[in-house]
Protein backbone atom coordinates (compact mmCIF):
# COMPACT_ATOMS: atom_id res chain seq x y z
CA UNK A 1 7.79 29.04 1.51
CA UNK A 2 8.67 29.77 -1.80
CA UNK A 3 11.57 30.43 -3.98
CA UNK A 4 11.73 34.26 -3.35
CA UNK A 5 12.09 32.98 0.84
CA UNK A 6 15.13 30.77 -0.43
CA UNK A 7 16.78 33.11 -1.93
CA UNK A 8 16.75 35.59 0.79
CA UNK A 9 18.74 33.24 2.31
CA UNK A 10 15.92 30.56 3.98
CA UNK A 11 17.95 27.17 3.94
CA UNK A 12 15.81 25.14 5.28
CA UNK A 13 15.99 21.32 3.69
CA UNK A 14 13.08 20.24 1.48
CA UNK A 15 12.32 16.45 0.53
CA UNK A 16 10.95 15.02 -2.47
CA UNK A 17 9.17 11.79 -1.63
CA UNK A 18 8.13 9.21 -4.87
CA UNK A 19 6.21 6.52 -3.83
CA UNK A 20 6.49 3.57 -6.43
CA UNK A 21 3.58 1.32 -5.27
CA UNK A 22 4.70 -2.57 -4.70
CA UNK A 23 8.05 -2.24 -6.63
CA UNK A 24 10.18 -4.54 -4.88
CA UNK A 25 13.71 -4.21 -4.13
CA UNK A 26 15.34 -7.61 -6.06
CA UNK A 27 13.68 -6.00 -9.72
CA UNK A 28 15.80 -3.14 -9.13
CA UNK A 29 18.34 -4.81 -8.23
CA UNK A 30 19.06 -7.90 -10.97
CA UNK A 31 18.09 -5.28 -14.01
CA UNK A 32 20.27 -2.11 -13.44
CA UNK A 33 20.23 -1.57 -17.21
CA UNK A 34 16.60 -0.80 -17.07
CA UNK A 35 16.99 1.34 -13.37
CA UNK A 36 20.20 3.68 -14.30
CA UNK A 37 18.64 6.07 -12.52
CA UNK A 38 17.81 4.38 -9.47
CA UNK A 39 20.90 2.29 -9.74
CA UNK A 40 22.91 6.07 -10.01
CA UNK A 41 21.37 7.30 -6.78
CA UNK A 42 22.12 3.90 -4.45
CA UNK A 43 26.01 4.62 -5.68
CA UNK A 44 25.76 8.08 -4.49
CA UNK A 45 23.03 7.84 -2.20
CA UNK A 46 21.72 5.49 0.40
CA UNK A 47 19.39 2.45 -0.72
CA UNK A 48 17.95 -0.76 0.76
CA UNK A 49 15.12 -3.57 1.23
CA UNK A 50 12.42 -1.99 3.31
CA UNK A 51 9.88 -4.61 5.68
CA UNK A 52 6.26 -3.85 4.82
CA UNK A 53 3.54 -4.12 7.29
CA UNK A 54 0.92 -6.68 8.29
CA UNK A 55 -0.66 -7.27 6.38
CA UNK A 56 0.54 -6.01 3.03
CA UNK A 57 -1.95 -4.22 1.44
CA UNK A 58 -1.85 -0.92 -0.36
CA UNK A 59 -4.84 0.38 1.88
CA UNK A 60 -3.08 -0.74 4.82
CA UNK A 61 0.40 0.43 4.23
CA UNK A 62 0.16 3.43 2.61
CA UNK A 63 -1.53 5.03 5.62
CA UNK A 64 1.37 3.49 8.37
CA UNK A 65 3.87 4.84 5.68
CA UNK A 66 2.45 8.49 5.55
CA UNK A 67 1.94 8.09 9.98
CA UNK A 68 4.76 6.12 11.02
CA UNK A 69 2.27 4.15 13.12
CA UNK A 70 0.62 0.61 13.03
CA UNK A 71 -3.60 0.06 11.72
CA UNK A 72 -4.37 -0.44 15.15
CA UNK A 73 -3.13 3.31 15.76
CA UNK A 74 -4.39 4.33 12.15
CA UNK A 75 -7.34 2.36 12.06
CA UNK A 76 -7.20 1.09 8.84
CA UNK A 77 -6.31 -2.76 8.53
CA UNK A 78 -6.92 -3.47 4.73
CA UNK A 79 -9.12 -2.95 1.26
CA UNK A 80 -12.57 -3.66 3.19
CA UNK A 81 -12.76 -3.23 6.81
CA UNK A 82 -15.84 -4.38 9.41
CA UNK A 83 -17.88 -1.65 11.50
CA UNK A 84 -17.33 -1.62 14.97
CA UNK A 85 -20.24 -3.81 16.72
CA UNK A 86 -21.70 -4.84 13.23
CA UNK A 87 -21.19 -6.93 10.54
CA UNK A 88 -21.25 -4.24 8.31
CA UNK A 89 -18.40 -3.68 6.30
CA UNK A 90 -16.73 -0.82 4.20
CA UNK A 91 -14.11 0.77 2.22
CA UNK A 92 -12.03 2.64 3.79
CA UNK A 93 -10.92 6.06 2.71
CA UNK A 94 -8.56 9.17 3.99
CA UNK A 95 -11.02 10.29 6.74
CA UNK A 96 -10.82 6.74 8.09
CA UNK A 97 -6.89 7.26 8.80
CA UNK A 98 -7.00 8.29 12.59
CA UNK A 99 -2.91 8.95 12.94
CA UNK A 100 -1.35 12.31 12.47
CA UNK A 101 -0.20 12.19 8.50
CA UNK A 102 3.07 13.68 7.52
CA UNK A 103 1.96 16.25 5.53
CA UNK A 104 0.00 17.39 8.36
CA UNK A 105 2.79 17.45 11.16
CA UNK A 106 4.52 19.62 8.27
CA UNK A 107 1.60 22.14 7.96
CA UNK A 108 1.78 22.57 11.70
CA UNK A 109 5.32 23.41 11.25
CA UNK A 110 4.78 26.19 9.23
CA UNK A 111 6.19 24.88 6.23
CA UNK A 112 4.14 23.75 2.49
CA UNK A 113 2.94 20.16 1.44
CA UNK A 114 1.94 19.42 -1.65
CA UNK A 115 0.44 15.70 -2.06
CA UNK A 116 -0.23 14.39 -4.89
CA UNK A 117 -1.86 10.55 -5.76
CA UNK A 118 -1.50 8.72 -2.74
CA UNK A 119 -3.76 6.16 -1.94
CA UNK A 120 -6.41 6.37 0.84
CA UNK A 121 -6.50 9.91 1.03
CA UNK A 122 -9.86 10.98 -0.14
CA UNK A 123 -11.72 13.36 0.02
CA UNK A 124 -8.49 15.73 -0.21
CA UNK A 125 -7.43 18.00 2.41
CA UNK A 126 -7.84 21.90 1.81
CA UNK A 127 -5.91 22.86 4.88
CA UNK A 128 -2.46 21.87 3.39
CA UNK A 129 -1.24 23.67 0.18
CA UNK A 130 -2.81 21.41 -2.08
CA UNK A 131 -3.70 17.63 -2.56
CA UNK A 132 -4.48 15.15 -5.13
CA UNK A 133 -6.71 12.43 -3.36
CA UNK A 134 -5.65 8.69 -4.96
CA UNK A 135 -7.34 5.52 -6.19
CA UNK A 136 -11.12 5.50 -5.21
CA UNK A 137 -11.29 8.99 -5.84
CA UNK A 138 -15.05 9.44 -8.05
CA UNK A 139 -13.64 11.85 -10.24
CA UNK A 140 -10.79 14.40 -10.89
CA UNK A 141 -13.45 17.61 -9.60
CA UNK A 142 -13.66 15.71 -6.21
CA UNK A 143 -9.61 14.06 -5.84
CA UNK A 144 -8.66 17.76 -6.34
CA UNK A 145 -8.27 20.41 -3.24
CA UNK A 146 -9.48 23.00 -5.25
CA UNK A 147 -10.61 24.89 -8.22
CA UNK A 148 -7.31 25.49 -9.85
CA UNK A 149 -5.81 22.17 -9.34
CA UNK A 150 -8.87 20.26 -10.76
CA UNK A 151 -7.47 22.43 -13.73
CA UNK A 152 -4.25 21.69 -13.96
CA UNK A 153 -5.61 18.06 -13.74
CA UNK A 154 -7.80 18.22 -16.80
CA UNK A 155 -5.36 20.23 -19.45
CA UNK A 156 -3.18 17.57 -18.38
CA UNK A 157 -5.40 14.40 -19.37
CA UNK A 158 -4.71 13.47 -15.66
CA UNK A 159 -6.05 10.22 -14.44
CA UNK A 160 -6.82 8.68 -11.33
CA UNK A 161 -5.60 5.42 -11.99
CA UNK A 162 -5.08 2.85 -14.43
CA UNK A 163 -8.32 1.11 -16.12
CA UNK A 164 -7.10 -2.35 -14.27
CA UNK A 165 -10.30 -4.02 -16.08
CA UNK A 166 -7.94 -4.11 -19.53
CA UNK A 167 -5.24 -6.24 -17.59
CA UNK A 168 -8.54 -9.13 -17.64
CA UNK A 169 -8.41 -9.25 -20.83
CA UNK A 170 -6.08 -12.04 -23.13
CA UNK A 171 -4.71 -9.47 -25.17
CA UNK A 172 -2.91 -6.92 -22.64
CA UNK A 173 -2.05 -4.29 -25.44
CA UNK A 174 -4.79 -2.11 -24.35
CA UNK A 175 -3.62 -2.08 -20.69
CA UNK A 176 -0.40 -1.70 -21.19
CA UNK A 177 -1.23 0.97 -23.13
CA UNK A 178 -2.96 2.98 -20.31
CA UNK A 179 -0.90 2.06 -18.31
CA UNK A 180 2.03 4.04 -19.73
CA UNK A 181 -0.91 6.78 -20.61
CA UNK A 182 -1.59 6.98 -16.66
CA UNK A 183 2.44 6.92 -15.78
CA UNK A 184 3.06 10.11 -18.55
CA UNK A 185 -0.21 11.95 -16.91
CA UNK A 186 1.14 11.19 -13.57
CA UNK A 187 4.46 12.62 -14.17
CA UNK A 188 3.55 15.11 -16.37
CA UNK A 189 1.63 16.78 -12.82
CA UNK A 190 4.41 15.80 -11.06
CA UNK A 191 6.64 17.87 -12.87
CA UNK A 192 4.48 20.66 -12.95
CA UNK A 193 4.27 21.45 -9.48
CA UNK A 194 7.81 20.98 -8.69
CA UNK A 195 8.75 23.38 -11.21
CA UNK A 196 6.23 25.47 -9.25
CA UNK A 197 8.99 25.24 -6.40
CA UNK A 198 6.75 26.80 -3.68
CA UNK A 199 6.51 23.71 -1.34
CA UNK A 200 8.97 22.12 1.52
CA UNK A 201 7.45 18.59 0.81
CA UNK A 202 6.48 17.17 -2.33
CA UNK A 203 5.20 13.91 -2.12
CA UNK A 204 3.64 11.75 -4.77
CA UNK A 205 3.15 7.89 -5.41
CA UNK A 206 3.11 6.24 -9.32
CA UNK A 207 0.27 3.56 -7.96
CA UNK A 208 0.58 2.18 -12.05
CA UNK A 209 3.38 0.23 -11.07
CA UNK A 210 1.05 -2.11 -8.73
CA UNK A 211 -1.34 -2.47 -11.20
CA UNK A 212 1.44 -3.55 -14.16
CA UNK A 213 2.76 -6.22 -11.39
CA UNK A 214 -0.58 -7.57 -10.90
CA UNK A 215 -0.89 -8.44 -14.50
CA UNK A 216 2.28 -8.83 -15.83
CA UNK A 217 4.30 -9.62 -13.09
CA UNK A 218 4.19 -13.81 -14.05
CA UNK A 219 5.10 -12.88 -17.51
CA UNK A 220 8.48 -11.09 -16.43
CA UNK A 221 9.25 -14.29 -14.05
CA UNK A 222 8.14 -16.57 -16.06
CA UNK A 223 9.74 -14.89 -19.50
CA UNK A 224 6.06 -14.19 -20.74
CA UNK A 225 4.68 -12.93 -23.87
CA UNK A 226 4.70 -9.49 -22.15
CA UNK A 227 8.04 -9.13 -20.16
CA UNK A 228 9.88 -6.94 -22.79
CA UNK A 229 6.82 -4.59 -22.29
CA UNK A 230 6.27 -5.23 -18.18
CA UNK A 231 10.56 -4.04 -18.24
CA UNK A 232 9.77 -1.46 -20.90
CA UNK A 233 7.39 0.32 -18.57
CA UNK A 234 9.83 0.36 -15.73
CA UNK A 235 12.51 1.92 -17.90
CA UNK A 236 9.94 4.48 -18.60
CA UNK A 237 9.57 4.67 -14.73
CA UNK A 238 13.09 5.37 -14.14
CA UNK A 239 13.55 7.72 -16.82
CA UNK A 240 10.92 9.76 -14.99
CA UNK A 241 12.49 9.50 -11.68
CA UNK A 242 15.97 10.34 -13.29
CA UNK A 243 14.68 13.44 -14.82
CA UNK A 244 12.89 14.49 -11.54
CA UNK A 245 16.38 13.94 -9.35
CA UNK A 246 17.85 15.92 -12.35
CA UNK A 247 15.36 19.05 -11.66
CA UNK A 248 16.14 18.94 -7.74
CA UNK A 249 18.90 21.75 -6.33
CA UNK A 250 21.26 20.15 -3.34
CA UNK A 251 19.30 21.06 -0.75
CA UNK A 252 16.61 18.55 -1.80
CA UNK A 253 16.52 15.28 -0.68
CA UNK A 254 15.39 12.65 -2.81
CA UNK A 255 13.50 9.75 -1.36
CA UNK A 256 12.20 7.05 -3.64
CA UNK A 257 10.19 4.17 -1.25
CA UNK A 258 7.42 1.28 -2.37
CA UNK A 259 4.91 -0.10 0.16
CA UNK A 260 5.38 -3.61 -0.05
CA UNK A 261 7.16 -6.52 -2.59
CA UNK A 262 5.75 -8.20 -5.07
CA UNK A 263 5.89 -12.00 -6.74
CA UNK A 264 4.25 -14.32 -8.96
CA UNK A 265 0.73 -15.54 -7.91
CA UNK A 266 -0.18 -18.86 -9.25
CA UNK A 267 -3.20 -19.60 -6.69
CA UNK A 268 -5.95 -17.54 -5.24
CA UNK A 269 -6.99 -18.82 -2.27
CA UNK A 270 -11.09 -18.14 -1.05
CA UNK A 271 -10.87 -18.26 2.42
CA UNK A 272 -14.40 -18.18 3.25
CA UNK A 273 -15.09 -21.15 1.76
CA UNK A 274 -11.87 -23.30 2.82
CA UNK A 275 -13.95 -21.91 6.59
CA UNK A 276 -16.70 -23.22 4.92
CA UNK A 277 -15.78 -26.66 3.61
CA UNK A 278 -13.46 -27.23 7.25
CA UNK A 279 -16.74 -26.24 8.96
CA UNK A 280 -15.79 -22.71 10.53
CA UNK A 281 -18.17 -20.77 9.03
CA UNK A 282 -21.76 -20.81 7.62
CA UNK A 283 -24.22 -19.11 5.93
CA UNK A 284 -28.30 -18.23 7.19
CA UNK A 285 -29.31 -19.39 3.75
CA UNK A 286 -28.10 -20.12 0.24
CA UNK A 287 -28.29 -16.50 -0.90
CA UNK A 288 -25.59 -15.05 0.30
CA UNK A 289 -22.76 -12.59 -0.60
CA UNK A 290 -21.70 -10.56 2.06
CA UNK A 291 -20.29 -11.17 5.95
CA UNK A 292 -24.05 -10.04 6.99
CA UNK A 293 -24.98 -13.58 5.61
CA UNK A 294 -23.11 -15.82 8.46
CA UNK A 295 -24.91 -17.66 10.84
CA UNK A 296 -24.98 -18.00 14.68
CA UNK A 297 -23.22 -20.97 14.35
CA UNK A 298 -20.11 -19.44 12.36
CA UNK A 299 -16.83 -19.64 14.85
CA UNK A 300 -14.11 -17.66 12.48
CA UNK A 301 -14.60 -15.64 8.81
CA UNK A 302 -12.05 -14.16 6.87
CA UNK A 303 -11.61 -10.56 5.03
CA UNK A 304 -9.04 -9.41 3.03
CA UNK A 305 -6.04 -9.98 2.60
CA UNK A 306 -5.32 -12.81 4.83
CA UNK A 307 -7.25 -11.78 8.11
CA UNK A 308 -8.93 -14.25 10.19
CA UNK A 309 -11.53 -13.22 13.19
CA UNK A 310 -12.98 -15.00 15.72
CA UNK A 311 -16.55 -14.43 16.27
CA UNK A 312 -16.31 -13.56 19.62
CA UNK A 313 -19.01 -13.27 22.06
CA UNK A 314 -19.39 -9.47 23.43
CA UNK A 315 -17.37 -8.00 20.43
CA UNK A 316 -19.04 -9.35 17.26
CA UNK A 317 -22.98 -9.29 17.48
CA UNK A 318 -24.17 -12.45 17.01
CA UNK A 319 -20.82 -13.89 18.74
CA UNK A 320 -20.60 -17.77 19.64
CA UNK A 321 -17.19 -18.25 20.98
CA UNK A 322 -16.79 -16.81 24.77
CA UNK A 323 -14.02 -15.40 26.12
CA UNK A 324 -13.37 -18.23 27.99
CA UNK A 325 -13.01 -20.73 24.83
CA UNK A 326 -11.18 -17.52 22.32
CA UNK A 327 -7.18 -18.44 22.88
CA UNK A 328 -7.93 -22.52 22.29
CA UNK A 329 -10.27 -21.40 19.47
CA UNK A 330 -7.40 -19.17 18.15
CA UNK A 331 -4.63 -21.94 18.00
CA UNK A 332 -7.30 -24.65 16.77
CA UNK A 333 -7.74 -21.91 13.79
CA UNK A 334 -4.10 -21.18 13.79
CA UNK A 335 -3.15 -24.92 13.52
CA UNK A 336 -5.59 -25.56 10.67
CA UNK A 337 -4.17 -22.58 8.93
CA UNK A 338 -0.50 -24.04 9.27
CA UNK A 339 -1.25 -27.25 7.68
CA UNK A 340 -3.05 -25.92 4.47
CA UNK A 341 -1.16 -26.96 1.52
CA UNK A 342 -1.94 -25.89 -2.11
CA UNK A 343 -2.71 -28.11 -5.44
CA UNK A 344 1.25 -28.20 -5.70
CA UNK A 345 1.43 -29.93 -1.73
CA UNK A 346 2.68 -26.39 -0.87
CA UNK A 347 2.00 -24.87 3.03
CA UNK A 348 -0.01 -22.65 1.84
CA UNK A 349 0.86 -20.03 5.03
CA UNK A 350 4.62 -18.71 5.12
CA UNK A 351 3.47 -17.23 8.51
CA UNK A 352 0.54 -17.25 11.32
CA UNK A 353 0.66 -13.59 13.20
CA UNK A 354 -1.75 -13.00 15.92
CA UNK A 355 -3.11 -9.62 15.82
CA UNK A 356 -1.69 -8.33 19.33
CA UNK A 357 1.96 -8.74 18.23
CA UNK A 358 1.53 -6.30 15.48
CA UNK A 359 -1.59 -4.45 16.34
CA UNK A 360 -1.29 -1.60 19.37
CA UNK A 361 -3.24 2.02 19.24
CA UNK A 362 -6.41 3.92 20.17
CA UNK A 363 -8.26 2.06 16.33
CA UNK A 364 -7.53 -2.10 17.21
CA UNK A 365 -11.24 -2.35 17.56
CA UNK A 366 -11.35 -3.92 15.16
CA UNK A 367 -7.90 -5.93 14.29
CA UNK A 368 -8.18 -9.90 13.10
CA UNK A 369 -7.06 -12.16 15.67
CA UNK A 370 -5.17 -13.82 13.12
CA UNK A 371 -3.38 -12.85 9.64
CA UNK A 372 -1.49 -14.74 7.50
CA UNK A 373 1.54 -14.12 5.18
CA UNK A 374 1.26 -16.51 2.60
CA UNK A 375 3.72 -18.56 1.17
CA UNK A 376 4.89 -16.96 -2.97
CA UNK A 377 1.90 -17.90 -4.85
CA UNK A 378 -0.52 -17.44 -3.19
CA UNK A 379 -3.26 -14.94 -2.74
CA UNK A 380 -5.62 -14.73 0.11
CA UNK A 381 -9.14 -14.08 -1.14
CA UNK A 382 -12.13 -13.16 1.09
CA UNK A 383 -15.55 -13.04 -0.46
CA UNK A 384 -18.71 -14.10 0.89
CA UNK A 385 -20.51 -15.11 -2.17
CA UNK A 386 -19.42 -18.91 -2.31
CA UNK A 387 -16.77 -20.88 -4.47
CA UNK A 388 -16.99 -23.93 -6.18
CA UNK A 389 -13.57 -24.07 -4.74
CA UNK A 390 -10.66 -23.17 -2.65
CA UNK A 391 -8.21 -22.78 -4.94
CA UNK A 392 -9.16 -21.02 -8.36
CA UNK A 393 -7.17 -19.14 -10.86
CA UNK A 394 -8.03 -15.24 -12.15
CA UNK A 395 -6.80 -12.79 -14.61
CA UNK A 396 -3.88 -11.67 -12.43
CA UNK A 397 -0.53 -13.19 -12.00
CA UNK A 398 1.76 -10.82 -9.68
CA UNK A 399 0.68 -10.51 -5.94
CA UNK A 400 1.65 -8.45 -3.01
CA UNK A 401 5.11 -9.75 -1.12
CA UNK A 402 5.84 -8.49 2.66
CA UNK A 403 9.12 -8.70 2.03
CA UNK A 404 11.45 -6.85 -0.92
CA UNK A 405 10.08 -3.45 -0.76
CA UNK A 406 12.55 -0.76 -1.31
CA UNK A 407 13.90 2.78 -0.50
CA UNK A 408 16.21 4.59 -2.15
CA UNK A 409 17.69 8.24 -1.36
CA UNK A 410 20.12 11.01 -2.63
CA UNK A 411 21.13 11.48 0.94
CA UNK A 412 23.91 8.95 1.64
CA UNK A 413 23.33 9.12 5.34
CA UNK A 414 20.38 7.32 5.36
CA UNK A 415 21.22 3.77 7.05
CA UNK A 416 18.49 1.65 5.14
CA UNK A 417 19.32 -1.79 6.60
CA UNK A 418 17.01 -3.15 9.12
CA UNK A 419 14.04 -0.67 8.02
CA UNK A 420 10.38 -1.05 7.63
CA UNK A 421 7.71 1.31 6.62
CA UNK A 422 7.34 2.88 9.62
CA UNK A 423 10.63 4.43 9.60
CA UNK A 424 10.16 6.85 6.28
CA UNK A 425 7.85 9.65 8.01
CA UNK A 426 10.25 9.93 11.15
CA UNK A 427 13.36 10.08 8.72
CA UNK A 428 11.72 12.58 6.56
CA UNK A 429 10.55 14.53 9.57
CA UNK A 430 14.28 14.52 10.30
CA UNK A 431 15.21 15.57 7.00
CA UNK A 432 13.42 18.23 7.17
CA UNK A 433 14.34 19.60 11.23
CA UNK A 434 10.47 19.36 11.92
CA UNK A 435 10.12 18.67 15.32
CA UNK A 436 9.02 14.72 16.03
CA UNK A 437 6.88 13.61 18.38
CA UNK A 438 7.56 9.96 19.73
CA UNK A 439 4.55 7.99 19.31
CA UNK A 440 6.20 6.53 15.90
CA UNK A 441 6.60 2.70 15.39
CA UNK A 442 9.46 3.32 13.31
CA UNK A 443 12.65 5.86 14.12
CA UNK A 444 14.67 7.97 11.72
CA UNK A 445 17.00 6.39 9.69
CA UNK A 446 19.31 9.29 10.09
CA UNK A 447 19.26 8.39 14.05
CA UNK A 448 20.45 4.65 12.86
């Protein structure tokens, strides 16, 4: 549908979604001076503190998000995921995401999608009107749907995301640099196609803003060297967002939504080798980097962030704990979890979740039997390759939050409170009078 099919009278409502990737809700909120725009659409609009998911990942959440369902209906649980049977492991991408995406219920509907930057969504689909694929992408030729878009990409100086190996460095200049060189790209396609106007639902996600948090994140809470610049790039943010709302007629609805919080991270924490010292997990020999390397004696091992499995007899290969032994197992694991404290004395784990309470679909296959929401801090880690120790220190200082995500929106009938991430591809299948099905874990927020 296009604009000549609106103005023969076609009224049918459009949504613009802009995903801000781990902005959370209270840096909106205490700096309204540096989110006018955002802070201008809550007084108008509808806004709120969205839940993320479990766990709180970007590869995780962006797919419930864009499904409305839960990993074990998507299939996709976190940054690295194991093969079914094997040990094996891999990185998931979009043809990993077994739920029904938004874009695609609105394709079926007749209507256009255009979807731009959102992570796990490569290779890009050519059956809606056109896609961007996100991070992970290998190149701008194969994140873009076709020939035409890969140009508008490269007059554009379009990138896929920010260089995040600049934020390691002492001196952030550089990074902050591309950063703001990835945001004006970002927008600059953004803008683009909606002044194209020949789509029902735009939806695109600024992923910069999770890689600014992760390395400048402690700076802003901790009045850094680099907070003038970490608030400096949000301004820059909202200014964008402000100018999009600006182009939008009233028939638009305006969602902006990020996928999870953020905080300060003072603490990695390697899980594998807290296993390893407490005597969960071993390795066949000293040589080892990958969870191919465990033993038959290993009882539990860890991948990211914050999931703990069993390894189970009849569902893991090389399995050691029977089905008989799994639920004492489990709450022997769970309990040593619970009393892990940090450097500080901290409990290291804000929560224990086992995987059944937040895991249901077709895709739980594979689901941990544990994960954990950590305490502020503190960052699950989950290689294989060894540590010297538990707790080390890296180049990053922000880290992911399950709380304090947020949602904002230009309709003021939204009700926000109470919602989660499963909730924004029912309400914006509502928003749009596509028809819904009701496998959703979420419900509209216009039905609230």
């Amino acid at each position: 549908m296009g604009l000549f099919d609106r103005l023969r009278g076609d009224d049918d409502e459009r949504v613009v979604f802009l995903g801000i990737d781990g902005v959370p809700y209270d840096l909106v909120q205490d700096h309204p001076d540096v989110f006018e725009n955002l802070t201008a659409i809550a007084e108008t609009g509808s806004s709120g503190r969205l839940e993320s998911i479990v766990p709180p990942e970007s590869s995780a959440c962006w797919p419930s998000l864009t499904t409305g369902r839960n990993p074990g209906a998507t299939g996709v649980y976190g940054f690295q995921d194991r093969e079914i049977d094997s040990y094996e492991t891999y990185v998931p991408m979009g043809s990993h995401v077994k739920a029904t995406r938004l874009w695609d219920r609105v394709t079926d509907d007749g209507r256009d999608a255009t979807v731009l930057n959102v992570p796990v969504t490569f290779p890009p689909s050519t059956r809606i009107q056109r896609q961007v694929s996100g991070f992970l992408s290998p190149s701008i030729e194969q994140a873009s749907s076709d020939a035409e878009v890969q140009r508008v990409l490269e007059d554009r100086d379009y990138r896929i995301d920010v260089n995040a190996k600049l934020g390691h460095d002492d001196d952030k200049t550089e990074f902050i640099e591309n950063a703001h060189a990835t945001l004006d790209a970002r927008y600059d396609v953004f803008s683009h196609y909606l002044d194209a106007d020949d789509w029902d639902l735009f939806f695109g996600v600024f992923m910069s803003t999770d890689r600014v948090n992760h390395f400048l994140f402690g700076d802003y809470a901790n009045d850094g060297e680099y907070k003038d610049d970490f608030l400096e790039f949000y301004r820059a943010l909202d200014e964008y967002i402000g100018e999009i709302r600006d182009s939008l007629d009233e028939d638009t609805t305006l969602i902006v939504a990020s996928d999870h919080g953020f905080t300060e991270l003072e603490w990695e924490v390697n899980c594998n080798q807290w296993l390893a010292d407490e005597g969960w997990l071993s390795y066949d020999d000293e040589d080892h980097d990958s969870l191919a390397d465990i033993d038959d004696d290993t009882r539990a091992y860890s991948l990211i962030p914050g999931r703990f499995y069993i390894n189970l007899e009849g569902r893991e290969p090389e399995g050691v704990v029977s089905e008989s032994e799994y639920e004492a197992v489990r709450e022997e694991l769970a309990a040593d979890l619970e009393s892990l404290t940090g450097p500080d004395g901290r409990q290291v784990c804000k929560r224990v979740v086992k995987g059944e309470t937040v895991f249901d679909g077709d895709h739980d296959e594979i689901a941990p039997d544990l994960v954990v929401i950590p305490a502020d801090g503190f960052d699950l880690k989950a290689g294989f390759g060894g540590k010297k120790a538990v707790f080390t220190e890296g180049p990053r200082n922000g880290m992911h939050k399950f709380e304090n995500s947020l949602l904002y929106a230009t309709d003021p009938d939204l009700d926000v409170e109470g919602s989660n991430l499963f909730d924004v591809t029912p309400t914006i299948l509502d928003l749009m009078d596509v028809e819904r099905d009701a496998d959703f874990d979420g419900e509209s927020l216009l039905d609230a």
